[in-house]
N, C-alpha and C. Protein backbone atom coordinates (compact mmCIF):
# COMPACT_ATOMS: atom_id res chain seq x y z
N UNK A 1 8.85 1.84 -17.02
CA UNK A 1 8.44 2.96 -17.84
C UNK A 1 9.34 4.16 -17.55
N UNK A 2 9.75 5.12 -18.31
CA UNK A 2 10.63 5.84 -18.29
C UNK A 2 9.89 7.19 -18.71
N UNK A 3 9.74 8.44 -18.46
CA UNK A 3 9.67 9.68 -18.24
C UNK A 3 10.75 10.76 -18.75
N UNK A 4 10.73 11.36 -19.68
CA UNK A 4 11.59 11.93 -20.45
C UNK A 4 11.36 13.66 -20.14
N UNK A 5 12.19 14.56 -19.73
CA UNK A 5 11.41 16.06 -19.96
C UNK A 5 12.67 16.76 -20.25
N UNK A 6 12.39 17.38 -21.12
CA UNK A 6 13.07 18.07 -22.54
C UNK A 6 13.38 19.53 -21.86
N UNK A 7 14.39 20.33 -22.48
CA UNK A 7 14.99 22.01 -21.84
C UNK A 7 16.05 22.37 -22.82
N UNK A 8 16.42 22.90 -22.78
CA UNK A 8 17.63 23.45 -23.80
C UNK A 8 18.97 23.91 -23.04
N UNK A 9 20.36 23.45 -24.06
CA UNK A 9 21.02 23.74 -23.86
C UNK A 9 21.79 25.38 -23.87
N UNK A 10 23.04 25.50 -23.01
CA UNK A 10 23.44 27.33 -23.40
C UNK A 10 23.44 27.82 -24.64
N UNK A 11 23.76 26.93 -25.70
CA UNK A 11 23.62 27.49 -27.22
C UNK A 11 21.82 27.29 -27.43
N UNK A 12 21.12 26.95 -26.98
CA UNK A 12 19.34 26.78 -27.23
C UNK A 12 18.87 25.69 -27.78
N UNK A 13 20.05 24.49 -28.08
CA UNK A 13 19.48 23.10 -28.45
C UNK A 13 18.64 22.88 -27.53
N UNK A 14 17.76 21.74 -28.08
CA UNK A 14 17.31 20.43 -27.05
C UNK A 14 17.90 19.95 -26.72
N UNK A 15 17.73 19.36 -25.59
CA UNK A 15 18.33 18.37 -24.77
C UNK A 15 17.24 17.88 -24.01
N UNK A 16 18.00 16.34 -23.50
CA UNK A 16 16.93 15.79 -22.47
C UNK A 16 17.70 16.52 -21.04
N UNK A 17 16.36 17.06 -20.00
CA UNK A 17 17.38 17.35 -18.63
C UNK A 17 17.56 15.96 -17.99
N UNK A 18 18.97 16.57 -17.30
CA UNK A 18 19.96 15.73 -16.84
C UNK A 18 19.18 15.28 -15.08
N UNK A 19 18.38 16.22 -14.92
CA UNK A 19 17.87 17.03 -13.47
C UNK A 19 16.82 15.74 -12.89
N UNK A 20 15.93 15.23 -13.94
CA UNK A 20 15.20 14.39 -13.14
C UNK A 20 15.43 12.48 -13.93
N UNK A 21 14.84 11.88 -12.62
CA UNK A 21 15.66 10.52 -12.99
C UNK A 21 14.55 9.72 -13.78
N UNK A 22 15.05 9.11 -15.04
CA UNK A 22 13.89 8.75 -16.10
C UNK A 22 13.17 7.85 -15.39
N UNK A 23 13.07 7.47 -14.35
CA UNK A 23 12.02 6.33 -13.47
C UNK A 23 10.74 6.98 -12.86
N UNK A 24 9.63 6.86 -13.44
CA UNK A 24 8.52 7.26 -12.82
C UNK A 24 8.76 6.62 -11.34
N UNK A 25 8.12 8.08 -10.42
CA UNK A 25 7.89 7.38 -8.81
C UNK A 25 6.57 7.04 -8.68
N UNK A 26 6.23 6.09 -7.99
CA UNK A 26 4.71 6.26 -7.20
C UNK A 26 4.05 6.28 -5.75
N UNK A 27 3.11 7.31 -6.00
CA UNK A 27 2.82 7.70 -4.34
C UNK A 27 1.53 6.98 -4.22
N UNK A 28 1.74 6.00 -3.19
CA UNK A 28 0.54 5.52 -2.98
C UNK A 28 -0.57 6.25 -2.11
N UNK A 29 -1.64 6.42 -2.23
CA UNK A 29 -2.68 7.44 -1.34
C UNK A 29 -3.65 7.02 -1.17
N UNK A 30 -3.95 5.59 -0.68
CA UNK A 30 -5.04 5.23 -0.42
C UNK A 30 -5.09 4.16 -1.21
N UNK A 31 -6.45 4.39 -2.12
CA UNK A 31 -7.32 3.60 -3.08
C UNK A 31 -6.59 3.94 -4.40
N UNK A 32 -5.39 4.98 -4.43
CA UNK A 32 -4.99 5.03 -6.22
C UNK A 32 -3.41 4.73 -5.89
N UNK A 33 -2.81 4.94 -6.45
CA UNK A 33 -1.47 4.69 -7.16
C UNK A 33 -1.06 6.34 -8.05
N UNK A 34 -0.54 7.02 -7.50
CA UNK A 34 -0.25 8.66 -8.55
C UNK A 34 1.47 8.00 -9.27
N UNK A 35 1.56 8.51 -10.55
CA UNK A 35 2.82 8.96 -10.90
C UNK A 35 2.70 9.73 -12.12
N UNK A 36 2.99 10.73 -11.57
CA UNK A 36 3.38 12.37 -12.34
C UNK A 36 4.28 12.40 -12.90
N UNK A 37 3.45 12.43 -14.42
CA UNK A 37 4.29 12.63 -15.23
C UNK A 37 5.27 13.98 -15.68
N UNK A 38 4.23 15.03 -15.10
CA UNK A 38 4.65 16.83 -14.98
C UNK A 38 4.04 17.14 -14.05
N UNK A 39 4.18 18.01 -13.28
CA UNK A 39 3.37 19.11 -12.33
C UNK A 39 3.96 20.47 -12.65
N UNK A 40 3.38 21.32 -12.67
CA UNK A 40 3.73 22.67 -12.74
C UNK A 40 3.24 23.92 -11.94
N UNK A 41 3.87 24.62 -11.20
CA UNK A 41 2.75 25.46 -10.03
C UNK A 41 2.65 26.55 -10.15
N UNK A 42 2.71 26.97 -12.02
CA UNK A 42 2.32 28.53 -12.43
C UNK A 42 1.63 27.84 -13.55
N UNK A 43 0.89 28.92 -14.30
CA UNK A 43 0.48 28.61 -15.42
C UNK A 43 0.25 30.36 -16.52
N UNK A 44 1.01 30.38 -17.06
CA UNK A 44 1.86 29.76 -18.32
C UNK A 44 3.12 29.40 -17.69
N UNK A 45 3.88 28.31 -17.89
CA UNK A 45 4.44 27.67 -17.12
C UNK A 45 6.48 28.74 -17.91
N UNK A 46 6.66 28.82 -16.90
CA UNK A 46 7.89 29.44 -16.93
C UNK A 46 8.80 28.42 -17.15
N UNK A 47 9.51 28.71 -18.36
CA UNK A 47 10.73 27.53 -19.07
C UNK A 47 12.29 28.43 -18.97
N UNK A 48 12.15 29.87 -18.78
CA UNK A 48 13.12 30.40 -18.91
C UNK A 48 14.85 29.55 -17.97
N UNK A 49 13.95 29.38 -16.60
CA UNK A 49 15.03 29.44 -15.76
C UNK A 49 14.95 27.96 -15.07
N UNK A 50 14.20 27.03 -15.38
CA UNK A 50 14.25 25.72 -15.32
C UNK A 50 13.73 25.52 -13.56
N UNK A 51 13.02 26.59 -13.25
CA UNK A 51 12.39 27.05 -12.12
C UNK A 51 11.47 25.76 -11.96
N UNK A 52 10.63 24.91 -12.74
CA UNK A 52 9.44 23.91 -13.42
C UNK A 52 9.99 22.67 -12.92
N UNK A 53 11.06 22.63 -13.90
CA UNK A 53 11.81 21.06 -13.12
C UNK A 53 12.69 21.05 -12.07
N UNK A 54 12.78 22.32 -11.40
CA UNK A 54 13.40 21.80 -10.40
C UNK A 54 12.15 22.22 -9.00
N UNK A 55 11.12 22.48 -9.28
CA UNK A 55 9.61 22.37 -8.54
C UNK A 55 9.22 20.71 -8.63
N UNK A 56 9.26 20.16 -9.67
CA UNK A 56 8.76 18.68 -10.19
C UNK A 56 9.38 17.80 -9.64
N UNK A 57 11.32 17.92 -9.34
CA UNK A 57 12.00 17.12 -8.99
C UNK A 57 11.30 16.74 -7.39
N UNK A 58 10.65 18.27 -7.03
CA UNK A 58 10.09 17.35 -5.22
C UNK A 58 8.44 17.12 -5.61
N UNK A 59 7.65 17.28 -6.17
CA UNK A 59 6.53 16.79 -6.83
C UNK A 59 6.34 15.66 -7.24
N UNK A 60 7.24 15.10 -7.92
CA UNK A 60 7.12 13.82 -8.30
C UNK A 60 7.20 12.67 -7.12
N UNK A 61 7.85 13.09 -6.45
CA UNK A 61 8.23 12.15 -5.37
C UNK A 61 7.00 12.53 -3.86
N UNK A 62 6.16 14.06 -3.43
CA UNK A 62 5.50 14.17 -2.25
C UNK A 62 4.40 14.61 -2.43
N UNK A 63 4.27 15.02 -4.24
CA UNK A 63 3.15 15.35 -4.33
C UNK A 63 2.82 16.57 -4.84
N UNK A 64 2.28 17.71 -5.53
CA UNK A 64 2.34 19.05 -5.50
C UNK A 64 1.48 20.09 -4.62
N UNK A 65 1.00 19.10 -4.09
CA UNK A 65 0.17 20.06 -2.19
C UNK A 65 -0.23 19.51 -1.72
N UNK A 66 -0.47 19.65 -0.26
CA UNK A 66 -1.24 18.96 0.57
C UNK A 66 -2.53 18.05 0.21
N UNK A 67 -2.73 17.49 0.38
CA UNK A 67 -4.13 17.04 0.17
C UNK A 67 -4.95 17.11 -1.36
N UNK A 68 -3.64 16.94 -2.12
CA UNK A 68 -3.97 17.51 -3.51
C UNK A 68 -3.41 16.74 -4.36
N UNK A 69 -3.98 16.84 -5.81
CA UNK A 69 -3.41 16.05 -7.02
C UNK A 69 -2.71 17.21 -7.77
N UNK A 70 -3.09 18.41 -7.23
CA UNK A 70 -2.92 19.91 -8.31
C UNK A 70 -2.24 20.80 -7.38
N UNK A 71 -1.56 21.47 -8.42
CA UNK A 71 -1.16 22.54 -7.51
C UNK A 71 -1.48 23.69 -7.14
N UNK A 72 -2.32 24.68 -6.60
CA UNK A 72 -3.16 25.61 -6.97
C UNK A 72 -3.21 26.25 -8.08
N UNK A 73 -2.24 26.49 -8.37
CA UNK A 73 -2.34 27.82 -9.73
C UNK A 73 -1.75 26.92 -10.91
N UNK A 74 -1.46 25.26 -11.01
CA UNK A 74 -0.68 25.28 -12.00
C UNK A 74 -1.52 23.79 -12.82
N UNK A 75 -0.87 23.05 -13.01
CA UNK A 75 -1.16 22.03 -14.04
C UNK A 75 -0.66 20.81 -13.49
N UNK A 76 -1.05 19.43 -13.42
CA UNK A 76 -0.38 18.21 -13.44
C UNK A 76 -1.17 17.47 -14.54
N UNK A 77 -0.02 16.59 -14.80
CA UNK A 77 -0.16 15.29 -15.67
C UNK A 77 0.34 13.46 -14.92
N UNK A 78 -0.63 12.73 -14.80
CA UNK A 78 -0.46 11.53 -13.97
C UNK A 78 -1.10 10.14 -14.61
N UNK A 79 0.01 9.31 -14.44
CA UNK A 79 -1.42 8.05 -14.63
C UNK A 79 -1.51 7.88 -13.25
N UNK A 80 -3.09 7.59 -13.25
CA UNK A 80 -3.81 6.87 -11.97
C UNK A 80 -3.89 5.82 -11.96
N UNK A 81 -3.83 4.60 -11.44
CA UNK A 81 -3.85 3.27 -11.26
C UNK A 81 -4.70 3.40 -9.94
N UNK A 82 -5.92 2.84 -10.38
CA UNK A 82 -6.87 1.93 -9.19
C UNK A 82 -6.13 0.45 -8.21
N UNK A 83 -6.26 0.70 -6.88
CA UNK A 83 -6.27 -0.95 -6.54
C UNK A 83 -7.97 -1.02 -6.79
N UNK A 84 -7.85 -2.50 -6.69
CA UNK A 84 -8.71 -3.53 -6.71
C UNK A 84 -9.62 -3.55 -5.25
N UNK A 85 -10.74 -3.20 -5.77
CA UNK A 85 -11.74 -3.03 -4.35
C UNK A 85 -11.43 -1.92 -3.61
N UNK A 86 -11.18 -0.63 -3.98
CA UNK A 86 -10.61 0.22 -3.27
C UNK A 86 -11.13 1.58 -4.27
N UNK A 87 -12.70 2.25 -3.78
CA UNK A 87 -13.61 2.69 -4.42
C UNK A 87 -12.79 4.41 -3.57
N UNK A 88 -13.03 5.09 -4.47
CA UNK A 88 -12.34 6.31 -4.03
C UNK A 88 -13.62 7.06 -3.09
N UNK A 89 -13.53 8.15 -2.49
CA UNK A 89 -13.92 8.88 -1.40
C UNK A 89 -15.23 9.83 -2.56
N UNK A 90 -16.36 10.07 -2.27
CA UNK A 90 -16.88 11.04 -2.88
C UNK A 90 -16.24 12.15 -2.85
N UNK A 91 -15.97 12.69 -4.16
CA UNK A 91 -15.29 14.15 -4.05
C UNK A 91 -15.23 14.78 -4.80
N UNK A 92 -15.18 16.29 -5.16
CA UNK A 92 -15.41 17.90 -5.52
C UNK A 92 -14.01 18.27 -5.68
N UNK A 93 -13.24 18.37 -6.63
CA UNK A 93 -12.03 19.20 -6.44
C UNK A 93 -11.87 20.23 -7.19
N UNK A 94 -11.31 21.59 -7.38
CA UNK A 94 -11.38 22.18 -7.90
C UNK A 94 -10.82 22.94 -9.40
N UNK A 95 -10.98 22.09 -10.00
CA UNK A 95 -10.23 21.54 -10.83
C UNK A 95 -11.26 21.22 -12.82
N UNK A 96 -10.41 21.37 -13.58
CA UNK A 96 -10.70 20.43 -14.84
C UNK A 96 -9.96 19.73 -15.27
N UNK A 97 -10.69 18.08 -14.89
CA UNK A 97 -10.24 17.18 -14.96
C UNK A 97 -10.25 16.51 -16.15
N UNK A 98 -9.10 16.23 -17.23
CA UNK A 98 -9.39 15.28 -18.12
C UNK A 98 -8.53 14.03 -18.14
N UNK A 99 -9.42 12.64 -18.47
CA UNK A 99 -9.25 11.65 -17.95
C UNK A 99 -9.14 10.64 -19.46
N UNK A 100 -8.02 10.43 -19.68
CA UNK A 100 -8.22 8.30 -20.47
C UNK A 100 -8.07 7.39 -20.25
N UNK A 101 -8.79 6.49 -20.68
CA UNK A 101 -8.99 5.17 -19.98
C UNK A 101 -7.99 4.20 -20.50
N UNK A 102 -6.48 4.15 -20.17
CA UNK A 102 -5.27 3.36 -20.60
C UNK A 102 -5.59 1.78 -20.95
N UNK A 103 -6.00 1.36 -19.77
CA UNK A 103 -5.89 -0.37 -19.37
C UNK A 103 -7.50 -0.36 -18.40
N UNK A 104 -8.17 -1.51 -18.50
CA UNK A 104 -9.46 -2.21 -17.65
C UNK A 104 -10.69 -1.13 -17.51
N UNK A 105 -11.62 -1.60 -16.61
CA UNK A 105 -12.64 -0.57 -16.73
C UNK A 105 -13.09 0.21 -15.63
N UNK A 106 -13.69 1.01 -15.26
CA UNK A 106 -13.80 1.78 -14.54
C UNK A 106 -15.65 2.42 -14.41
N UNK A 107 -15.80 1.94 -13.15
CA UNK A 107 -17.75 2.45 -12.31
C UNK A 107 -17.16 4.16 -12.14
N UNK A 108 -18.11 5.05 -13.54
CA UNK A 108 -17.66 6.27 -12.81
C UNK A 108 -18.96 7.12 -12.13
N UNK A 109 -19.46 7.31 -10.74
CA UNK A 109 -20.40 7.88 -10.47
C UNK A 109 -20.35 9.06 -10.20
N UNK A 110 -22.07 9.56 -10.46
CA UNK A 110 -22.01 11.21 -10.13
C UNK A 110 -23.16 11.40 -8.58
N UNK A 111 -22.81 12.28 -7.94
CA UNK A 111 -23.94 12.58 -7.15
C UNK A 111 -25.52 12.75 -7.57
N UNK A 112 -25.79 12.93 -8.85
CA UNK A 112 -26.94 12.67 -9.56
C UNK A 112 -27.40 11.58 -9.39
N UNK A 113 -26.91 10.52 -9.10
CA UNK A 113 -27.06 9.10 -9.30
C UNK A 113 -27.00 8.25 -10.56
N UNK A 114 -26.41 9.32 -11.72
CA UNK A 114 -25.78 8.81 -12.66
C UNK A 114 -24.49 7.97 -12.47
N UNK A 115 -24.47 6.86 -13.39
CA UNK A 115 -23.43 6.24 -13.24
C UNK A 115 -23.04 5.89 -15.17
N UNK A 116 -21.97 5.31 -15.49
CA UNK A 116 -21.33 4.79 -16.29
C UNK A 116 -19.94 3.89 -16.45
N UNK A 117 -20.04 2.99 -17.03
CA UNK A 117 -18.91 2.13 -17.36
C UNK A 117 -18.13 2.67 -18.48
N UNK A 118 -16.92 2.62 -17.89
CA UNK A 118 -16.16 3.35 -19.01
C UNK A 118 -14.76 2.11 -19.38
N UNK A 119 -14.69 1.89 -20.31
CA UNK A 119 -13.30 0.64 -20.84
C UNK A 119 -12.27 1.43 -21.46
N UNK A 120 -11.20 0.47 -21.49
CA UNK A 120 -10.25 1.23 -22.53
C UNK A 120 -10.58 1.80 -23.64
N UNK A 121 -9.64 3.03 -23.80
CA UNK A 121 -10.08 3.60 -24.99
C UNK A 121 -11.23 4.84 -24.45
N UNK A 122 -12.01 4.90 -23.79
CA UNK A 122 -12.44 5.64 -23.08
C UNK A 122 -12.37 7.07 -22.58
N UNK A 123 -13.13 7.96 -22.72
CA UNK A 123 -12.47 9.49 -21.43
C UNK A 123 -13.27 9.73 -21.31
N UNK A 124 -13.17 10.86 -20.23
CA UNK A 124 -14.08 11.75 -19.65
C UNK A 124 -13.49 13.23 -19.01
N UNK A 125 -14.33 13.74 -19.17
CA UNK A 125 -13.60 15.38 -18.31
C UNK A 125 -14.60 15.49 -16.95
N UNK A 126 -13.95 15.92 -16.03
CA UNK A 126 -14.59 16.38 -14.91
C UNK A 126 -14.34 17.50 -14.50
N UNK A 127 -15.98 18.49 -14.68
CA UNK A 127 -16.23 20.01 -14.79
C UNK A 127 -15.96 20.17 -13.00
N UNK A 128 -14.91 19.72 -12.28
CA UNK A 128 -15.33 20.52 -10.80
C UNK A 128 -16.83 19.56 -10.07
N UNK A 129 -17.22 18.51 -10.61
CA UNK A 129 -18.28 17.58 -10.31
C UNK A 129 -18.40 16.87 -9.01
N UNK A 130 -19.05 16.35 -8.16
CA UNK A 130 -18.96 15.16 -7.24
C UNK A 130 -19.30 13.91 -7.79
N UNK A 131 -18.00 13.50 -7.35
CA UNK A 131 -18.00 12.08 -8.13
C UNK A 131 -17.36 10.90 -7.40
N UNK A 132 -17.19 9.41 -7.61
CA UNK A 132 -16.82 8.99 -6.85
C UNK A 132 -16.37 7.93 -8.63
N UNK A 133 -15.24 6.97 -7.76
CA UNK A 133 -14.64 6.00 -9.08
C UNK A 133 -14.27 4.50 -8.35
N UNK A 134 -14.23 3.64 -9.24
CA UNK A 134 -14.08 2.50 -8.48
C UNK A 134 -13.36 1.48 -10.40
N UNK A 135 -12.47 0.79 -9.43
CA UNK A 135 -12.15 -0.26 -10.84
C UNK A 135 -13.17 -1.50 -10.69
N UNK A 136 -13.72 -1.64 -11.52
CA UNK A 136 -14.23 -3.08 -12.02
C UNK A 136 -14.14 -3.85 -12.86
N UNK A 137 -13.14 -3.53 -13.42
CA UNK A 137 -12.26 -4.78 -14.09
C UNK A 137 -12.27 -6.09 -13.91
N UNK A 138 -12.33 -7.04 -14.81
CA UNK A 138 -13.00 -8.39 -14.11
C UNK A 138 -11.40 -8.88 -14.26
N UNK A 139 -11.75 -10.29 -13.77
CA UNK A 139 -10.83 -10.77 -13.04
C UNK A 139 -9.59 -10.50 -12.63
N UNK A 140 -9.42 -9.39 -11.52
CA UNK A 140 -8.55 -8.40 -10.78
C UNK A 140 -7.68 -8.13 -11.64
N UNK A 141 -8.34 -7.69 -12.24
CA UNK A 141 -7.31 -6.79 -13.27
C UNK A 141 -7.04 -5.11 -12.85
N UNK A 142 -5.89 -4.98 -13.50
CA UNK A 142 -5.67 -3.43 -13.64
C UNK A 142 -6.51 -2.21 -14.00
N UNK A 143 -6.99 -1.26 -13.26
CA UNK A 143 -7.15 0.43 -13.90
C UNK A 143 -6.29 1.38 -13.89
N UNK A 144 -6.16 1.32 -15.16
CA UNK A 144 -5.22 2.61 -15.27
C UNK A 144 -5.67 4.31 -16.63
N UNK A 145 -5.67 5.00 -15.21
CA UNK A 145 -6.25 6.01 -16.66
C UNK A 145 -4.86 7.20 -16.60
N UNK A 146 -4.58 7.84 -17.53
CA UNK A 146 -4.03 9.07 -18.17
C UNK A 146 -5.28 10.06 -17.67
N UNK A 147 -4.23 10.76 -16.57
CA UNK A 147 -5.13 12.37 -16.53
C UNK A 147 -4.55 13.44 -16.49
N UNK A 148 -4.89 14.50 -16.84
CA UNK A 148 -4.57 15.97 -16.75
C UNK A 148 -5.35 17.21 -16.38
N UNK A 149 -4.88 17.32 -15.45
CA UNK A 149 -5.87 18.99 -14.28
C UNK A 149 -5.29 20.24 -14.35
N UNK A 150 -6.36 20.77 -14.03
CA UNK A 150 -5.89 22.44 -14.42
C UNK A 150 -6.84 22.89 -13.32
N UNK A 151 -6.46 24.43 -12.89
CA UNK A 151 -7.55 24.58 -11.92
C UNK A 151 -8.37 25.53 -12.60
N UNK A 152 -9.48 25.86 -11.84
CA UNK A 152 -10.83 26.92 -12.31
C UNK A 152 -11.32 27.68 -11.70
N UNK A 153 -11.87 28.53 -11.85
CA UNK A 153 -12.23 29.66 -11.21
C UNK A 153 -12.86 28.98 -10.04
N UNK A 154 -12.84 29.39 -8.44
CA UNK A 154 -13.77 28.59 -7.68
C UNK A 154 -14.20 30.38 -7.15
N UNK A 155 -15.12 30.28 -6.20
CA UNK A 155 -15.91 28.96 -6.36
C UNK A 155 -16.62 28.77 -8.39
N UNK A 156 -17.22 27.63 -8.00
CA UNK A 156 -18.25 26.89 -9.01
C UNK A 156 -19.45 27.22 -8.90
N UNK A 157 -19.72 28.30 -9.87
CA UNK A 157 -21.55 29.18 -9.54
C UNK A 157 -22.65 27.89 -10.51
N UNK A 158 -24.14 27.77 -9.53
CA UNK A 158 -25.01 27.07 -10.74
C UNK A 158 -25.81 27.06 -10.05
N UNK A 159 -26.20 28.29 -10.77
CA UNK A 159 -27.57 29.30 -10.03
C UNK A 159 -27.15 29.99 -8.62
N UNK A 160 -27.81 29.74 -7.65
CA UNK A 160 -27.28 30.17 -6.37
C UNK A 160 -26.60 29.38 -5.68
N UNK A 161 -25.99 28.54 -6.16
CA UNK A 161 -24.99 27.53 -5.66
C UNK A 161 -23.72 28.51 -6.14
N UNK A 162 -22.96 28.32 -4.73
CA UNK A 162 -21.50 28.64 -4.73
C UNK A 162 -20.93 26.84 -4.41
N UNK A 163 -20.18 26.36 -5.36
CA UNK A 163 -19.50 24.93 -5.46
C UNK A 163 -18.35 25.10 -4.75
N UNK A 164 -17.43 24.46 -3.99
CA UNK A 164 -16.42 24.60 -3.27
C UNK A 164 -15.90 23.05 -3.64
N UNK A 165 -14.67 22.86 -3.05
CA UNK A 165 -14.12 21.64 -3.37
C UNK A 165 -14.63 20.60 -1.53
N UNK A 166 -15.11 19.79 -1.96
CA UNK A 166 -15.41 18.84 -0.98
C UNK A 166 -14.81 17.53 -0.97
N UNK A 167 -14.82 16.69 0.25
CA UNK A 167 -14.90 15.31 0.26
C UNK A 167 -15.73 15.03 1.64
N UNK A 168 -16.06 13.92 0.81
CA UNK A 168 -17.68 12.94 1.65
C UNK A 168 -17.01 11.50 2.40
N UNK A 169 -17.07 11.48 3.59
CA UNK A 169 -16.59 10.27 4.26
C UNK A 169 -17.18 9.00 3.51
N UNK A 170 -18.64 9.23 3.23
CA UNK A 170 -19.26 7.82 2.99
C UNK A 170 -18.61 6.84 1.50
């Protein structure tokens, strides 16, 4: 799969940049598979000075923060790929998450004790929620969803709850 990101030339054409290499990377982190398709770590994202892709060129490859899918102040775009039996961590991020369901299916739970099956063709947004995800795809098949995050005001008020971004060992 190949990754294309567009800039302009000194006269103001398009062009494809020369800057990053059309091969999606992937960072493995556990239970998912990341490859970023964009990251950006302002938002409205500055195109003037090509400041974006040359932030992305080390993003794509380590990540855009610590312990993170997002970059504080900015935007990413990723497919996620599930392994197989490899149920993600309960977790709170701070963030709006929107999610499609590319390829197989996906157990998406909430700390409510709501749950849902979601198949291709599929989405969902996640308001800043605790949630946890798992592929169940039958016969070891692939999950793969299309997502895109943005961050949000934190904390997350609801009622006298101040929401913070968490993760749950269990």
């Amino acid at each position: 799969m190949s990754n294309y990101i567009t800039t302009h030339n000194a006269s103001g054409k398009a062009i494809f940049s020369p800057k990053i290499p059309t091969t999606r990377h992937i960072i493995d982190s556990g239970s998912i598979l990341l490859e970023y398709i964009y990251t950006c770590h302002t938002f409205p994202a500055p195109l003037s000075a090509e400041t974006d892709i040359d932030q992305f060129a080390h993003d794509r490859i380590h990540g855009p923060a610590p312990h993170s899918t997002l970059p504080p102040n900015g935007f990413a775009t990723a497919i996620v790929t599930f392994k197989k039996d490899a149920p993600l961590k309960w977790h709170r991020v701070m963030c709006l998450d929107t999610f499609y369901v590319i390829e197989g299916d996906m157990e998406l739970s909430l700390d409510s004790g709501e749950t849902r099956i979601l198949h291709k063709g599929d989405s969902f947004v996640q308001r800043a929620t605790m949630h946890t995800g798992r592929n169940v795809t039958p016969d070891e098949g692939v999950l793969k969803l299309l997502g895109s995050a943005v961050p949000c005001v934190v904390p997350v008020e609801v009622g006298v709850l101040k929401l913070e971004e968490e993760w749950r060992a269990e």
